[in-house]
Every structure is written in C-alpha cells, then in structure tokens.
PDB file of N, CA and C in Angstrom:
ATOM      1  N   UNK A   1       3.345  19.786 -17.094  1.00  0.00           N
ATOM      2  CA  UNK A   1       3.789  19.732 -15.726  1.00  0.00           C
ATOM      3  C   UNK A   1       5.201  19.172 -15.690  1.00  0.00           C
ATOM      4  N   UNK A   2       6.359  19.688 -15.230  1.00  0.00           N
ATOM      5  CA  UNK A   2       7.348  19.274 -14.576  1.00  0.00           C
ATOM      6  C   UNK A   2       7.747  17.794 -13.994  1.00  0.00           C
ATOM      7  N   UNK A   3       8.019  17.065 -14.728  1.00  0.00           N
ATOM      8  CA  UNK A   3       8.047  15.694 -14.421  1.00  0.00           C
ATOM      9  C   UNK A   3       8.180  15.177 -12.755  1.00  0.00           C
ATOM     10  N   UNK A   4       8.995  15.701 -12.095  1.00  0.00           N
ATOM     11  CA  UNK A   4       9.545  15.581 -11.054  1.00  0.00           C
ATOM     12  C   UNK A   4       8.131  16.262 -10.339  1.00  0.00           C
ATOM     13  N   UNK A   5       7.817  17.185 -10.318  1.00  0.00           N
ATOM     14  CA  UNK A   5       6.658  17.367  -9.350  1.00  0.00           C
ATOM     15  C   UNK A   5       5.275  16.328  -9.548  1.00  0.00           C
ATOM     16  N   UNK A   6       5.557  15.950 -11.083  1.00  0.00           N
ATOM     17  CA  UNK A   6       4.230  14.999 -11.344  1.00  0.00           C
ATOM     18  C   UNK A   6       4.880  13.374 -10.435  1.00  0.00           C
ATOM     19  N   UNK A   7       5.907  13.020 -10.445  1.00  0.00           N
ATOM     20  CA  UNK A   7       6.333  12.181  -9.042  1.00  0.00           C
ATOM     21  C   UNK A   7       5.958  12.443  -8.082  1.00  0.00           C
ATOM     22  N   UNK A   8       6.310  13.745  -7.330  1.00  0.00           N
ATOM     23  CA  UNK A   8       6.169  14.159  -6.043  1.00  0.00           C
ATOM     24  C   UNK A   8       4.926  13.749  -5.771  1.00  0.00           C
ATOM     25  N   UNK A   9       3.949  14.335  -6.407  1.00  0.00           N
ATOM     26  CA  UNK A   9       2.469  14.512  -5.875  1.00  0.00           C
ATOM     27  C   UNK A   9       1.585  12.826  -6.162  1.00  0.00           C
ATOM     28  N   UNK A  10       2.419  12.126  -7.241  1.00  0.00           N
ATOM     29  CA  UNK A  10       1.669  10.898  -7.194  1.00  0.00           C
ATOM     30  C   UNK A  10       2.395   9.978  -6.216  1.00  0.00           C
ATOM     31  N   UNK A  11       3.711   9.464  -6.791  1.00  0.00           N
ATOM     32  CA  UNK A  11       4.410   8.384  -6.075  1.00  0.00           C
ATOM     33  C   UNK A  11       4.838   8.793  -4.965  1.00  0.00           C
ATOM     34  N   UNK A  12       5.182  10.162  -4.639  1.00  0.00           N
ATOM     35  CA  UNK A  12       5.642  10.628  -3.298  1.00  0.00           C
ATOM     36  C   UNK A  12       4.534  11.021  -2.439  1.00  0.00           C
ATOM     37  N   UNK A  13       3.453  11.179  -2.798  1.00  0.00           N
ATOM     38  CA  UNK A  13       2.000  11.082  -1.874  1.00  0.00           C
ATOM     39  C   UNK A  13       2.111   9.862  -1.404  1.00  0.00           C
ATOM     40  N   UNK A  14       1.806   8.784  -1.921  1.00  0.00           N
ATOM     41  CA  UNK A  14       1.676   7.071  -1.775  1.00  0.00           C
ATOM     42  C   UNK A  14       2.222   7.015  -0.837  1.00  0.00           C
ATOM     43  N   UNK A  15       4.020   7.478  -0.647  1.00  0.00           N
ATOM     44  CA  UNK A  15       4.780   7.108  -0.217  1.00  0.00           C
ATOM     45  C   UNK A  15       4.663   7.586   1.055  1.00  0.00           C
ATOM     46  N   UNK A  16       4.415   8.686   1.561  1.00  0.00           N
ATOM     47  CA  UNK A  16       4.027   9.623   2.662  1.00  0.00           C
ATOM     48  C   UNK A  16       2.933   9.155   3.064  1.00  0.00           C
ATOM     49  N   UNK A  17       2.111   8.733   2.708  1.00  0.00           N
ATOM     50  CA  UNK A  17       0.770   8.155   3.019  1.00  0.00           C
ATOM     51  C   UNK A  17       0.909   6.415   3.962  1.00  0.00           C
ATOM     52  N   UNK A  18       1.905   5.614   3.243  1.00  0.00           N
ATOM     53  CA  UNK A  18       2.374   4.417   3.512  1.00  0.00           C
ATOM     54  C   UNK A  18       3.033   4.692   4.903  1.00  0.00           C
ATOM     55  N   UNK A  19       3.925   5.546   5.399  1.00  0.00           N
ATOM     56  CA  UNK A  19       4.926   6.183   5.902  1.00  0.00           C
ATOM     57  C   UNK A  19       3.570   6.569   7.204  1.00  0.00           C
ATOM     58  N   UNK A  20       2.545   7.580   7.086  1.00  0.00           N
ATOM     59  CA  UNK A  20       1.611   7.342   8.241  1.00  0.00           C
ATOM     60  C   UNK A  20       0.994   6.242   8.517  1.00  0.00           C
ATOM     61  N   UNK A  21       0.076   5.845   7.210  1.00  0.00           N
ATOM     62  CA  UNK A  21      -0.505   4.205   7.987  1.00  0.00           C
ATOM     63  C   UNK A  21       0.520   3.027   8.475  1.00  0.00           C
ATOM     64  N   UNK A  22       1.839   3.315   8.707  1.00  0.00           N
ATOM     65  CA  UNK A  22       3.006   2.361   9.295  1.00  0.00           C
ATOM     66  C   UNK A  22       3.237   2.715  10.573  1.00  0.00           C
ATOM     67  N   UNK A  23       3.289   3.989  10.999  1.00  0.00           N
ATOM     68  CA  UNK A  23       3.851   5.043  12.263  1.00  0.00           C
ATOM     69  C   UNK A  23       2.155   4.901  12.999  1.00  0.00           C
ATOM     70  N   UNK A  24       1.125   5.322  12.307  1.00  0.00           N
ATOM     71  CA  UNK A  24       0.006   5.273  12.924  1.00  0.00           C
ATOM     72  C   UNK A  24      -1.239   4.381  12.351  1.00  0.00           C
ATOM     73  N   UNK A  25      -1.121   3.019  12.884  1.00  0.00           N
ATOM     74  CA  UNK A  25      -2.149   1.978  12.694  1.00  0.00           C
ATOM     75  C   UNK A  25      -3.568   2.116  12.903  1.00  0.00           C
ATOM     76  N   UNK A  26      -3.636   1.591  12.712  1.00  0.00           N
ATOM     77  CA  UNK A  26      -5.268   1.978  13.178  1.00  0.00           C
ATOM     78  C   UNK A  26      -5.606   0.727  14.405  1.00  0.00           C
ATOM     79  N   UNK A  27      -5.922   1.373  15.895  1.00  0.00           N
ATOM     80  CA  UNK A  27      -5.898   0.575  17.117  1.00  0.00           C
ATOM     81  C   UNK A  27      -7.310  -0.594  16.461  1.00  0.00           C
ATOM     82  N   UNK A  28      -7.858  -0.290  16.581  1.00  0.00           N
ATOM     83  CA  UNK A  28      -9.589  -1.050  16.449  1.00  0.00           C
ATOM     84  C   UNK A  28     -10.161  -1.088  15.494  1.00  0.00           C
ATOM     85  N   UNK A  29     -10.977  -2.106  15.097  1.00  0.00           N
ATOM     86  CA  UNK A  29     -11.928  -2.273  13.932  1.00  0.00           C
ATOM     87  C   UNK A  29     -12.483  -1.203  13.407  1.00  0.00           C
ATOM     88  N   UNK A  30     -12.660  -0.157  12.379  1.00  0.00           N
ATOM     89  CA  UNK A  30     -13.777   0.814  11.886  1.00  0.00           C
ATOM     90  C   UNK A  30     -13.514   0.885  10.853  1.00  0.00           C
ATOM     91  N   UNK A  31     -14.407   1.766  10.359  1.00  0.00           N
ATOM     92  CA  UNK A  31     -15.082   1.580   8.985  1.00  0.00           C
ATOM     93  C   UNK A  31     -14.204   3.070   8.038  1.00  0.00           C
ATOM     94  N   UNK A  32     -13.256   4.006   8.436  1.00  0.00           N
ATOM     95  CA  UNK A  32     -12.554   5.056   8.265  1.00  0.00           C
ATOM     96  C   UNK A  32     -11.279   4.466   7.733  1.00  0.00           C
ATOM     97  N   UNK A  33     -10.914   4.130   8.440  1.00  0.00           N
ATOM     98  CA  UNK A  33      -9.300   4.221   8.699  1.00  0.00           C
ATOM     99  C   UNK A  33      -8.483   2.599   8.834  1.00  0.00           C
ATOM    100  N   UNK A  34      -7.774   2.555   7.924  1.00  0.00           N
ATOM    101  CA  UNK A  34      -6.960   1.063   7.714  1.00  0.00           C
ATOM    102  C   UNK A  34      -7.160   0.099   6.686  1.00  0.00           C
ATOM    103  N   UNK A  35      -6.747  -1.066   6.673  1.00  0.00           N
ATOM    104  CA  UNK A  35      -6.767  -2.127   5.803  1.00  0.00           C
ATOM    105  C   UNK A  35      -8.796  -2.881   6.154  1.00  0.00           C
ATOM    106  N   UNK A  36      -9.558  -2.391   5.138  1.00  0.00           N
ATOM    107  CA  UNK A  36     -10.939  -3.086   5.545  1.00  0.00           C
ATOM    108  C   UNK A  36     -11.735  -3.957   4.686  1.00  0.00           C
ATOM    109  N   UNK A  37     -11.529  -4.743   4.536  1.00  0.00           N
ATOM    110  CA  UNK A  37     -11.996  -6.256   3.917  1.00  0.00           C
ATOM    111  C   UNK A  37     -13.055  -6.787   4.970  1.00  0.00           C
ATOM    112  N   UNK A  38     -13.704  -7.603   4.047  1.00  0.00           N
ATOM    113  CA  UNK A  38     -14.069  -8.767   5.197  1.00  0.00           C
ATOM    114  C   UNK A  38     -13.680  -9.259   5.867  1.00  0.00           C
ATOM    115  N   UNK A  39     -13.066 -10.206   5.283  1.00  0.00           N
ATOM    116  CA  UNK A  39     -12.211 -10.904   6.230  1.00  0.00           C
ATOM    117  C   UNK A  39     -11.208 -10.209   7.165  1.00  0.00           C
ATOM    118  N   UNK A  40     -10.348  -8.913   6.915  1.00  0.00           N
ATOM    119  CA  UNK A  40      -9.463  -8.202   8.091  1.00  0.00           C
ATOM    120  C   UNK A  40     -10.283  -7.795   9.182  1.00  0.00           C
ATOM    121  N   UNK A  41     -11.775  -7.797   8.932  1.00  0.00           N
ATOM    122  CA  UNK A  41     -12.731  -7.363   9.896  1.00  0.00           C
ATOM    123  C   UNK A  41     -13.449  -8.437  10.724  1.00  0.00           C
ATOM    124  N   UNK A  42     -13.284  -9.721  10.282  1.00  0.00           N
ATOM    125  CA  UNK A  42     -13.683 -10.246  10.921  1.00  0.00           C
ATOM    126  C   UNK A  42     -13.803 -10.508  12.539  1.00  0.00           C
ATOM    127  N   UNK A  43     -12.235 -10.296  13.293  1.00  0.00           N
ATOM    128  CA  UNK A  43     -12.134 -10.024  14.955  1.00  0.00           C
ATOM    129  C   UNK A  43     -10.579  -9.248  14.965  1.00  0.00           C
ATOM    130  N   UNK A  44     -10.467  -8.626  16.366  1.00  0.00           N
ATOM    131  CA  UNK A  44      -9.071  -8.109  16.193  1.00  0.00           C
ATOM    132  C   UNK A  44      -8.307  -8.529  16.080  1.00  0.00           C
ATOM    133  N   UNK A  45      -7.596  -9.949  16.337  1.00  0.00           N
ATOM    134  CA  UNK A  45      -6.556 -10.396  15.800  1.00  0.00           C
ATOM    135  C   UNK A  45      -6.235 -10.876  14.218  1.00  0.00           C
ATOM    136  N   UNK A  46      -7.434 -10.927  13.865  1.00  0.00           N
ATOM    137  CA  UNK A  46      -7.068 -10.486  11.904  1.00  0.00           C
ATOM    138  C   UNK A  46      -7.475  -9.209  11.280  1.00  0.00           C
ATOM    139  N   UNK A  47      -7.953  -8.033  12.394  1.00  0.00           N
ATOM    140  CA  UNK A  47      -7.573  -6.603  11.800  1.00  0.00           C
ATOM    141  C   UNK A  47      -6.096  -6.151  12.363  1.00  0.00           C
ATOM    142  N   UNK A  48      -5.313  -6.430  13.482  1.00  0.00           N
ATOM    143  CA  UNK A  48      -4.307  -6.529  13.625  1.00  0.00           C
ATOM    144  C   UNK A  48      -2.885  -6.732  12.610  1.00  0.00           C
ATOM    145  N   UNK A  49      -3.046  -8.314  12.055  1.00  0.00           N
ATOM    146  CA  UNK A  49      -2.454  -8.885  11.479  1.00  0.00           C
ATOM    147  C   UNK A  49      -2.413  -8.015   9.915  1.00  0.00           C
ATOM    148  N   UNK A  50      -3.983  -8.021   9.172  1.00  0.00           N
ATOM    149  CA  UNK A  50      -3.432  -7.676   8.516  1.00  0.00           C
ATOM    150  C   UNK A  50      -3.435  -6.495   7.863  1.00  0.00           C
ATOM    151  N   UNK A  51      -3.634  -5.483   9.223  1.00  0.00           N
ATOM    152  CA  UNK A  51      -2.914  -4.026   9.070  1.00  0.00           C
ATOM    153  C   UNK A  51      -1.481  -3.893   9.053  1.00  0.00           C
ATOM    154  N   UNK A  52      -0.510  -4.420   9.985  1.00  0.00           N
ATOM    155  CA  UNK A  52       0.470  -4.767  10.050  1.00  0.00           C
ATOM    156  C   UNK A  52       1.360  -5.265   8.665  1.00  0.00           C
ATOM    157  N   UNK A  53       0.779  -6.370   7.832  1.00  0.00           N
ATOM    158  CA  UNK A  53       1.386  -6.473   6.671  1.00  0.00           C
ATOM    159  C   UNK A  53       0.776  -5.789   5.709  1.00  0.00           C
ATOM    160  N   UNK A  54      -0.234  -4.897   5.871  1.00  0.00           N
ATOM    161  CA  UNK A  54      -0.695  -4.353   4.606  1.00  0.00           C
ATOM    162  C   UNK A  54       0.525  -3.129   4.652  1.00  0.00           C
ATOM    163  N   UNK A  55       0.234  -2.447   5.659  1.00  0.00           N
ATOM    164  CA  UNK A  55       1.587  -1.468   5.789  1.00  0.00           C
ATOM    165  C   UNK A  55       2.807  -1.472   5.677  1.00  0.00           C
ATOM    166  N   UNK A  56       2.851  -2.946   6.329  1.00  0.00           N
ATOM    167  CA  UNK A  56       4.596  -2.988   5.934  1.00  0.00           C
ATOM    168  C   UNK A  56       4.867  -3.064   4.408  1.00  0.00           C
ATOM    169  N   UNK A  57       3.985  -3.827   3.390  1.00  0.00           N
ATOM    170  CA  UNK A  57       4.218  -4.111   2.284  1.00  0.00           C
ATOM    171  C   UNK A  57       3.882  -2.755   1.253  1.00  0.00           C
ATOM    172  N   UNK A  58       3.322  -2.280   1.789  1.00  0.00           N
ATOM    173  CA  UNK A  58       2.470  -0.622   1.271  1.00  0.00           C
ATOM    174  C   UNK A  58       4.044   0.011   1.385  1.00  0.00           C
ATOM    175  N   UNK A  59       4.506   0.372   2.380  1.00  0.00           N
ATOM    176  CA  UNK A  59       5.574   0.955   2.398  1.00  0.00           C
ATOM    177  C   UNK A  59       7.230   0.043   1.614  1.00  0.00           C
ATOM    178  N   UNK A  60       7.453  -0.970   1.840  1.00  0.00           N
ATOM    179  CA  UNK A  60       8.231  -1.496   0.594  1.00  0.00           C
ATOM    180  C   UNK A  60       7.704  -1.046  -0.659  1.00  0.00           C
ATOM    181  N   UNK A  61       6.784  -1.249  -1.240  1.00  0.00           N
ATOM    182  CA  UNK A  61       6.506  -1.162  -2.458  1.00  0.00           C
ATOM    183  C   UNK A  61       6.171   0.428  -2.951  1.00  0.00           C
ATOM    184  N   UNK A  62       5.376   1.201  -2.533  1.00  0.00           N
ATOM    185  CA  UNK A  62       5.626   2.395  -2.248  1.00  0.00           C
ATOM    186  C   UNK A  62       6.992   2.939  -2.451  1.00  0.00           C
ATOM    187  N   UNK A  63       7.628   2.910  -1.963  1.00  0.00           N
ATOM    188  CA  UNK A  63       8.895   3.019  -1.647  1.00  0.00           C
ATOM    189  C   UNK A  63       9.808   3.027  -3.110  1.00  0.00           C
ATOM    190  N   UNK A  64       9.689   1.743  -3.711  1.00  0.00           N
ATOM    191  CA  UNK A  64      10.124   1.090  -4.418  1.00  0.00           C
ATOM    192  C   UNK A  64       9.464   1.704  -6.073  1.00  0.00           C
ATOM    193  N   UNK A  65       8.081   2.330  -5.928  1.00  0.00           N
ATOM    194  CA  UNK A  65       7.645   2.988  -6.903  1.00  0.00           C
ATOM    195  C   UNK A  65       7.706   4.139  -6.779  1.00  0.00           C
ATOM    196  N   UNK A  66       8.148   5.077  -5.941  1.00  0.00           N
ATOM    197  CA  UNK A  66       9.036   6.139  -5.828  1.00  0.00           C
ATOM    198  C   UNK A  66      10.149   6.407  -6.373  1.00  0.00           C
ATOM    199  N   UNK A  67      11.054   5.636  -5.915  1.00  0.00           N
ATOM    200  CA  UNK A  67      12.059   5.423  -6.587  1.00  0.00           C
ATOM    201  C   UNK A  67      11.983   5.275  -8.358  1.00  0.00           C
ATOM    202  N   UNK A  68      11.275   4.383  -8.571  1.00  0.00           N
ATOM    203  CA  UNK A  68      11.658   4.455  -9.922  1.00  0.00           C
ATOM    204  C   UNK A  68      10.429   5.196 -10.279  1.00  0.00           C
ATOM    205  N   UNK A  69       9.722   5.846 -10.115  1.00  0.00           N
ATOM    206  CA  UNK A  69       9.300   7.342 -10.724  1.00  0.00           C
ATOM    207  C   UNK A  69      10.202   8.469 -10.671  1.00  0.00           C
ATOM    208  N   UNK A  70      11.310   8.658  -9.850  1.00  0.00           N
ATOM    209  CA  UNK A  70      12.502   9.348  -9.686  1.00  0.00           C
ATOM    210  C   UNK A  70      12.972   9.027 -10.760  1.00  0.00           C
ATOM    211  N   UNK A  71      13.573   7.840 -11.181  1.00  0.00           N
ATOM    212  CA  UNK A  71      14.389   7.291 -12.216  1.00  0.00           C
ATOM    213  C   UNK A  71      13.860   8.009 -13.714  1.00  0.00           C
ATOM    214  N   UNK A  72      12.317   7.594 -13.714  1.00  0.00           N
ATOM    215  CA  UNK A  72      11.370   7.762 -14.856  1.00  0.00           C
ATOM    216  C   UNK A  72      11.761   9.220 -15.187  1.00  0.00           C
ATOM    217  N   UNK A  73      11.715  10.390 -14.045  1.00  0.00           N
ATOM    218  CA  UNK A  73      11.784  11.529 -14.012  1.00  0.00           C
ATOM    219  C   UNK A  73      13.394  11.830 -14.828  1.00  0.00           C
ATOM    220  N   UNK A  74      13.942  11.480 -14.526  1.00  0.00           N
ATOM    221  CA  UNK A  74      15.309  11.762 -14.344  1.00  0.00           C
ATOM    222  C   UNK A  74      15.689  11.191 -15.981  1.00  0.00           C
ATOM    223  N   UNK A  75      15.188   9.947 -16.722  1.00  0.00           N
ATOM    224  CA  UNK A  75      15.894  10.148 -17.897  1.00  0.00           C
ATOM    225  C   UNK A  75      14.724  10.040 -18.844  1.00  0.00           C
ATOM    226  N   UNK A  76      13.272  10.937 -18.744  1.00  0.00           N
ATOM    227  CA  UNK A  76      12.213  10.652 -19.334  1.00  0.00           C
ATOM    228  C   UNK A  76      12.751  11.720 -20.716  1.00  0.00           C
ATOM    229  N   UNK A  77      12.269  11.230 -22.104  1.00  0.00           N
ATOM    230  CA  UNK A  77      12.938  12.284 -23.147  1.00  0.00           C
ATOM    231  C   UNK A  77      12.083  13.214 -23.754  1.00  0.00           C
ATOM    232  N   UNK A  78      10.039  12.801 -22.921  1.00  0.00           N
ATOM    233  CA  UNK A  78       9.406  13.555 -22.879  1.00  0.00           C
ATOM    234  C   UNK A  78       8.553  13.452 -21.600  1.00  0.00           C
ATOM    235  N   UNK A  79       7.363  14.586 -22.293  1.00  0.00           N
ATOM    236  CA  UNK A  79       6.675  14.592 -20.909  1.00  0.00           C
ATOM    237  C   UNK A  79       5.910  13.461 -20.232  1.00  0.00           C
ATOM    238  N   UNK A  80       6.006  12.855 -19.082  1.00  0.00           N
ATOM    239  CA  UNK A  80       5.247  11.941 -18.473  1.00  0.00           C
ATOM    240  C   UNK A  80       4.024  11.815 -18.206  1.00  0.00           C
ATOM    241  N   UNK A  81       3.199  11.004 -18.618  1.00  0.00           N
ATOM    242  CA  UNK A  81       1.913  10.987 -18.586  1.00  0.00           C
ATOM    243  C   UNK A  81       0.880   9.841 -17.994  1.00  0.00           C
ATOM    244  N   UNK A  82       1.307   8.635 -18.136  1.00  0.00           N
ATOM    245  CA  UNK A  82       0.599   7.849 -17.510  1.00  0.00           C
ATOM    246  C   UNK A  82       1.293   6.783 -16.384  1.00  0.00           C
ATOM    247  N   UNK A  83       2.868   6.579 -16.948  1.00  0.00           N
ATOM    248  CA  UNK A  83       3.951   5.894 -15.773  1.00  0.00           C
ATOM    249  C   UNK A  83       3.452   5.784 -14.337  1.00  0.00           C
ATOM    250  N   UNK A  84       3.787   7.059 -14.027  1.00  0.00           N
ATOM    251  CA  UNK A  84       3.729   7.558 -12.486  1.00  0.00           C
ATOM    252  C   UNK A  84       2.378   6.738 -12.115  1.00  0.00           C
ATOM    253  N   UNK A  85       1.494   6.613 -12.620  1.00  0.00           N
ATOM    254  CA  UNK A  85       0.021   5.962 -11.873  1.00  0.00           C
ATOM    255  C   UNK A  85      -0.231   4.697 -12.289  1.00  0.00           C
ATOM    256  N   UNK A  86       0.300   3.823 -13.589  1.00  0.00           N
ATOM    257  CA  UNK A  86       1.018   2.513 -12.960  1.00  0.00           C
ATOM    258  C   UNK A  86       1.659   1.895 -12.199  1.00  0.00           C
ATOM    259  N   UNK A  87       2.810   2.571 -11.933  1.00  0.00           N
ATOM    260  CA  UNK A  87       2.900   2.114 -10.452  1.00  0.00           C
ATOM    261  C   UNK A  87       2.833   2.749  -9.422  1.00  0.00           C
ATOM    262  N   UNK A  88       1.717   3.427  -9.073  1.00  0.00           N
ATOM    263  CA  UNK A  88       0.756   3.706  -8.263  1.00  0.00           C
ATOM    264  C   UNK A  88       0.158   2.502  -7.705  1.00  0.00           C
ATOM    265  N   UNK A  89      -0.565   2.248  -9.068  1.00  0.00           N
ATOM    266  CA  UNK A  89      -1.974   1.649  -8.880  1.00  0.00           C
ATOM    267  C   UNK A  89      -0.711  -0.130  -8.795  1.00  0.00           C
ATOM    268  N   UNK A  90       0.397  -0.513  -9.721  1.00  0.00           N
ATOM    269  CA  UNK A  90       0.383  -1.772  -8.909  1.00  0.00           C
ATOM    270  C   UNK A  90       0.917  -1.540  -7.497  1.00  0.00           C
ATOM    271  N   UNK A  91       1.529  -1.017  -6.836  1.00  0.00           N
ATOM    272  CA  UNK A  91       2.028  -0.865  -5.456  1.00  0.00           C
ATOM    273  C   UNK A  91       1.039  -1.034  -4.891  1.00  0.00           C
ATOM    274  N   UNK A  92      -0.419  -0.695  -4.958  1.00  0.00           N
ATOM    275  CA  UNK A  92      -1.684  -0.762  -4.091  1.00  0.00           C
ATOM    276  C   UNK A  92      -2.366  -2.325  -4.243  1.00  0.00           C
ATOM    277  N   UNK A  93      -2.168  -2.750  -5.589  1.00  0.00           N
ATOM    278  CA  UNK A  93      -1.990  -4.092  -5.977  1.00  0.00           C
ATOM    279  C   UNK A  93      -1.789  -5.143  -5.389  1.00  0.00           C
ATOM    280  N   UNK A  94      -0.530  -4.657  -5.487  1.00  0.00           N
ATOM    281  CA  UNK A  94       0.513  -6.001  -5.221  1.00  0.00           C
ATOM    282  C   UNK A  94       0.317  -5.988  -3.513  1.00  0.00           C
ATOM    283  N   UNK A  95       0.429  -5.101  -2.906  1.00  0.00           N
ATOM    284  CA  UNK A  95       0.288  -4.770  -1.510  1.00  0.00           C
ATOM    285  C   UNK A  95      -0.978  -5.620  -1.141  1.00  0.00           C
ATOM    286  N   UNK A  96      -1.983  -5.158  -1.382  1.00  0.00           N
ATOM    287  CA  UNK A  96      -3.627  -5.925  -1.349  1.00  0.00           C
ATOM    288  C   UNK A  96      -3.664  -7.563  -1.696  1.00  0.00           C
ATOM    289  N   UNK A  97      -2.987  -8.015  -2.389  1.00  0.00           N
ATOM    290  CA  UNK A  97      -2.647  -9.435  -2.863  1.00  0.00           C
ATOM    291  C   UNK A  97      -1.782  -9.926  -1.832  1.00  0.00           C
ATOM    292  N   UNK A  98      -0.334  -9.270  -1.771  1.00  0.00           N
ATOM    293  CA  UNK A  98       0.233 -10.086  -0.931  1.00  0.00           C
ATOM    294  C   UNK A  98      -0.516 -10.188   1.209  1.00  0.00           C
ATOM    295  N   UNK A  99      -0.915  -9.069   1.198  1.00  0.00           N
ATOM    296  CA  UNK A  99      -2.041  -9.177   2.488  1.00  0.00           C
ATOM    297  C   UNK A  99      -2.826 -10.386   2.591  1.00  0.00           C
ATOM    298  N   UNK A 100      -3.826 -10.691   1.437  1.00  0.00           N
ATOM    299  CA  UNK A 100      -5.132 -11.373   0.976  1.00  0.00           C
ATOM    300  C   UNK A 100      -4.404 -12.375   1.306  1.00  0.00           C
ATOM    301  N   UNK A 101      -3.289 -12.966   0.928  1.00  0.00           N
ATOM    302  CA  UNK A 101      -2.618 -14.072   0.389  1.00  0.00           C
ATOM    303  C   UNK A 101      -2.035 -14.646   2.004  1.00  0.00           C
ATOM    304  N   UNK A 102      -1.365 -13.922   2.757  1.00  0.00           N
ATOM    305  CA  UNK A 102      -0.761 -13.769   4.124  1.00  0.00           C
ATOM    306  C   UNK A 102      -2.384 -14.179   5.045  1.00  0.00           C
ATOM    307  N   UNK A 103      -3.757 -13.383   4.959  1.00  0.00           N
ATOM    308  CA  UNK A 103      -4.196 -13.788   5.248  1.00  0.00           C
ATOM    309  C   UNK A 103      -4.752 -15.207   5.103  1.00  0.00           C
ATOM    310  N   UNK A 104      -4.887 -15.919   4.238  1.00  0.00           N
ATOM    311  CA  UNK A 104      -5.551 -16.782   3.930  1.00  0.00           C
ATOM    312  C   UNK A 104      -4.720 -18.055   4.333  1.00  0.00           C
ATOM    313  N   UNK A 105      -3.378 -17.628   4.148  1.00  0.00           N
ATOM    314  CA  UNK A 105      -2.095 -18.672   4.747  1.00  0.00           C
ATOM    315  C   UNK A 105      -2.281 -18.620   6.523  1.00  0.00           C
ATOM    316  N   UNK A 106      -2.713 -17.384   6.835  1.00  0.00           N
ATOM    317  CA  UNK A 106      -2.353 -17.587   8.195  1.00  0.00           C
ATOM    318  C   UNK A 106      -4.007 -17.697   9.366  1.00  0.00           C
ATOM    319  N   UNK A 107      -5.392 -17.528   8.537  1.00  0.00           N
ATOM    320  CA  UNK A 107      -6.550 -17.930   9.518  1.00  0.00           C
ATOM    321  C   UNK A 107      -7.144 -18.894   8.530  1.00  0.00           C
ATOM    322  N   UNK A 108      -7.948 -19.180   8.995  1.00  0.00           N
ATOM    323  CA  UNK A 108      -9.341 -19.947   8.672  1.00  0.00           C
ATOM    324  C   UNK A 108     -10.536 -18.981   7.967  1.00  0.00           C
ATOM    325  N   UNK A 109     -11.422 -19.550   7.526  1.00  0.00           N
ATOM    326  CA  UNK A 109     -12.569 -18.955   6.677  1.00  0.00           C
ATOM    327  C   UNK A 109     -13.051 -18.309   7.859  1.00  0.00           C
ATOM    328  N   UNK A 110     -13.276 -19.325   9.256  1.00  0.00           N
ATOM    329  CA  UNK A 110     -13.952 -18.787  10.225  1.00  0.00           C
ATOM    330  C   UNK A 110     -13.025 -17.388  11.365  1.00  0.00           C
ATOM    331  N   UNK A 111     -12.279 -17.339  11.067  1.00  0.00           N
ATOM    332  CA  UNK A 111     -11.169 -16.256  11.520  1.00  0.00           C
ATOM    333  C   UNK A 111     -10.410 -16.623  12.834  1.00  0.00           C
ATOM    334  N   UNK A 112     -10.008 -18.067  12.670  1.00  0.00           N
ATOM    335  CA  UNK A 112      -9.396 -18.936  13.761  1.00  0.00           C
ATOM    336  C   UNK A 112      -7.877 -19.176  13.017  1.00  0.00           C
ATOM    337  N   UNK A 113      -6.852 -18.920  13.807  1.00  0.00           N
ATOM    338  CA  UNK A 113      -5.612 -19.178  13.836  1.00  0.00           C
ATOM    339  C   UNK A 113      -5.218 -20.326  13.428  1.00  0.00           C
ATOM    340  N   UNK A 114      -4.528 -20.469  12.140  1.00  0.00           N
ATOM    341  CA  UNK A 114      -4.451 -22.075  11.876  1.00  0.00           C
ATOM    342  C   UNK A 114      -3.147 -22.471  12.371  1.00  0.00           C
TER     343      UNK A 114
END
C-alpha cells in the first residue's frame, strides 16, 4: 500500500473523526455517542466537562499524529507498517489520560465540583 494513503485512512480518519466529535458533541448522557466512563456519566455537568476536554485534546493530538504520519510518509525508505497505528493508538491514549486526569482534578468521587 502507498504510504501516504496508509496515513490518510489511519491518522487522517482519527483526525476527521476528532474534527466531528469537536463540531458535534454529544448534548446528553448515552450509551452511543461521546466520551463514556463512569465517572463522565455520572451527571451532566461531568459528561459535559469531560466531553469538552476529551475533544479538545483528541483533536490536538490527532492532529499532531497526522502530521507526523505525513512526515513518516514523506521520508519513509520503506514500506510502512506498524508507525501509523502507534500513534493512533497513543493519541487515543494520551487523550483518555489527560481527560481521566482533568477529571479527577476537577470533581469529587461523588461527582460534586471541588
């Protein structure tokens, strides 16, 4: 496969994907669609919250592993094979951590505003 399309379809999916769950949140609690943990489920103002930074950080990082799958593409001296879905998989990572982390700084166990 064509290095550059093996970007497109991994890191540039992510990226397009990040790019809707940012433009279109998910209004209310369910079980489909958005950031769904326990704890983000607990009431709407911590499915709110941390849809809001899961997306924003989804799309930085996203973003950011796009880019350098572009790069990867661009001076790889063979064919690419597993790159592109490392950072995939940390962008989804790091995104999920720094959320977890935002949450835990910003409610209570019981899902009260500290």
């Amino acid at each position: 496969m064509n290095p550059l399309t093996y970007i497109l379809t991994t890191n540039g999916l992510l990226f397009l994907l990040s790019i809707i769950f940012w433009k279109f949140p998910p209004k209310k609690i369910n079980a489909i669609y958005g950031y769904r943990t326990p704890k983000a489920m607990q009431n709407q103002q911590i499915w709110d919250f941390a849809n809001n930074v899961f997306n924003k950080n989804l799309l930085i990082y996203s973003g950011i592993s796009f880019l350098a799958g572009l790069v990867f593409a661009n001076f790889a001296t063979k064919e690419l094979s597993w790159q592109p879905m490392v950072l995939v998989l940390l962008s989804i990572l790091v995104s999920i951590i720094k959320t977890e982390r935002a949450l835990s700084d910003n409610f209570t166990d019981e899902g009260q505003r500290k």
